[in-house]
C-alpha atoms as a PDB file:
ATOM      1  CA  UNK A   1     -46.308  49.601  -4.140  1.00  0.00           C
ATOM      2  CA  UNK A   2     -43.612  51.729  -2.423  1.00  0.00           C
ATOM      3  CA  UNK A   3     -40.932  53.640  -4.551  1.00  0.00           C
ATOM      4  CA  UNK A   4     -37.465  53.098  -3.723  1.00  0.00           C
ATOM      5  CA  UNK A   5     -34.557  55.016  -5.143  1.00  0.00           C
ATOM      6  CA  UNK A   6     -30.788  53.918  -4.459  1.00  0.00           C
ATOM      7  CA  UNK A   7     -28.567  56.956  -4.046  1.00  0.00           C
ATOM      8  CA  UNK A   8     -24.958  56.855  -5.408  1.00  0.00           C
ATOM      9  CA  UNK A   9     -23.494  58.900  -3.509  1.00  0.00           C
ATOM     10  CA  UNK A  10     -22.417  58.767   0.240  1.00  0.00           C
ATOM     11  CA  UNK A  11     -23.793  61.955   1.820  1.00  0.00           C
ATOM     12  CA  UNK A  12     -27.372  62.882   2.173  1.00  0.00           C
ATOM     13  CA  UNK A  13     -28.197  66.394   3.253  1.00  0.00           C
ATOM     14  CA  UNK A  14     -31.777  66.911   5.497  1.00  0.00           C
ATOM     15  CA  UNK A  15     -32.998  70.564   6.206  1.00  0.00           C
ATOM     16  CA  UNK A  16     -33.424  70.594   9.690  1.00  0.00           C
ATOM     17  CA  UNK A  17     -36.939  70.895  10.446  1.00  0.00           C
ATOM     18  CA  UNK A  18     -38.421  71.557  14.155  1.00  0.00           C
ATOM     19  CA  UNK A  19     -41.304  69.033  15.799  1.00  0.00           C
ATOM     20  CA  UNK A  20     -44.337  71.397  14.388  1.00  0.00           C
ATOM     21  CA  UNK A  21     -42.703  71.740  10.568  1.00  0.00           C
ATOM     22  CA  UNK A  22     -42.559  67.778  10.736  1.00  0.00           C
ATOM     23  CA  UNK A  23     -46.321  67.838  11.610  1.00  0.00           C
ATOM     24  CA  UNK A  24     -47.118  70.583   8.922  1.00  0.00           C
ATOM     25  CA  UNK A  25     -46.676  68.281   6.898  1.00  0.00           C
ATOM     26  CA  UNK A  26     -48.891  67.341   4.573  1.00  0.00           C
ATOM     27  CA  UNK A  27     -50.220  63.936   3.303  1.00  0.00           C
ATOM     28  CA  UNK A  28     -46.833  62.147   4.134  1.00  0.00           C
ATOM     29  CA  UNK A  29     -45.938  58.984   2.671  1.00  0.00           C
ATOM     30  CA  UNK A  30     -44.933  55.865   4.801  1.00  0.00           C
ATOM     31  CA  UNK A  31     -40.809  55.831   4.971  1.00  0.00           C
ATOM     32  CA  UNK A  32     -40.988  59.727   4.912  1.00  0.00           C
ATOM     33  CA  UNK A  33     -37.670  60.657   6.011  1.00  0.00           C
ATOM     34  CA  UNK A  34     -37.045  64.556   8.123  1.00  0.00           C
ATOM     35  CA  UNK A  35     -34.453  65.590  10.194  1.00  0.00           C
ATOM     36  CA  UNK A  36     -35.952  67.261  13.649  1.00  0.00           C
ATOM     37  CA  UNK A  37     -33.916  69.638  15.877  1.00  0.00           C
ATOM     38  CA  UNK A  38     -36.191  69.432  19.368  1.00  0.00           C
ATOM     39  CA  UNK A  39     -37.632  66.380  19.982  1.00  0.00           C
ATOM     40  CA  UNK A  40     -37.716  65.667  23.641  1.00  0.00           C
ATOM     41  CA  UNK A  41     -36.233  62.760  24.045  1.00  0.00           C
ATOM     42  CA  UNK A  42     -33.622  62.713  21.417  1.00  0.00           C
ATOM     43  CA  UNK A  43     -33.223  66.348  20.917  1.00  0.00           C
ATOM     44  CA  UNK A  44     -31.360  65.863  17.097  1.00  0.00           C
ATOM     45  CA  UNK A  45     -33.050  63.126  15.312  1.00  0.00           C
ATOM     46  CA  UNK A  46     -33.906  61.554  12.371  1.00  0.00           C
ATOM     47  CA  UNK A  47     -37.515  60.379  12.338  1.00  0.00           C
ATOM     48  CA  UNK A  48     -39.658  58.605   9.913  1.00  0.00           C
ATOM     49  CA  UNK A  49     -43.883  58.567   8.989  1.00  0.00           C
ATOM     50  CA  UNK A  50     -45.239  55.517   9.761  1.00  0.00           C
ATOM     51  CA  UNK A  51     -48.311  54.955   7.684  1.00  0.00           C
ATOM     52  CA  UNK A  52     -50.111  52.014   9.861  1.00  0.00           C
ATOM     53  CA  UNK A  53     -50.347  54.153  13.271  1.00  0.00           C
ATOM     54  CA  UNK A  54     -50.566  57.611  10.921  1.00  0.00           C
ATOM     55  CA  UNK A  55     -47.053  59.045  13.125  1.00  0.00           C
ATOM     56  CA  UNK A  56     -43.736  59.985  12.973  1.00  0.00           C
ATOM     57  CA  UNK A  57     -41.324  57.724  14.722  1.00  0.00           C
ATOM     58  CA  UNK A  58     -37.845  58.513  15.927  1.00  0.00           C
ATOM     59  CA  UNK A  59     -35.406  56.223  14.337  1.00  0.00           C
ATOM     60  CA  UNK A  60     -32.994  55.599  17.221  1.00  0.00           C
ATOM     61  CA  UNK A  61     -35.654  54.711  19.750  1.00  0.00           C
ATOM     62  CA  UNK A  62     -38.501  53.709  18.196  1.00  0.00           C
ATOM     63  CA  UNK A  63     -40.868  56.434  20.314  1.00  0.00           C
ATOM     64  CA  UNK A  64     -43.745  58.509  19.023  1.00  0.00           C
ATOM     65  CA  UNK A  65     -41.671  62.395  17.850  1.00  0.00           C
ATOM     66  CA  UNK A  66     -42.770  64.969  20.763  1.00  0.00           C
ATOM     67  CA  UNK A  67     -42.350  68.495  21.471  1.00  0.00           C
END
């Protein structure tokens, strides 16, 4: 069963991470949230660990994160 907390307040605040800090990562959970600063496609992005296919996905597109 996934955890859920609901945040209050308006404002969340992400550490920007780059591509390989993202990847460092280890054992992330599914709906893993990171900010990444050089992505290819989307440069500035928020992207999020998909469990089933074990990779990150970048929110606004939908694509596989890249260098």
């Amino acid at each position: 069963m996934a955890f859920y907390e609901v945040l209050t307040v308006g404002i969340v605040q992400f550490t920007p991470m780059t591509v390989a800090q993202v990847e460092a990562i280890q054992n992330p959970k599914n709906g893993m949230v990171c900010l990444v600063t050089n992505d290819t496609i989307s440069e500035v992005c928020l992207v999020t660990y998909d469990e089933t296919n074990s990779e990150w996905r970048v929110d606004e597109t939908g694509a596989t994160m890249a260098d």
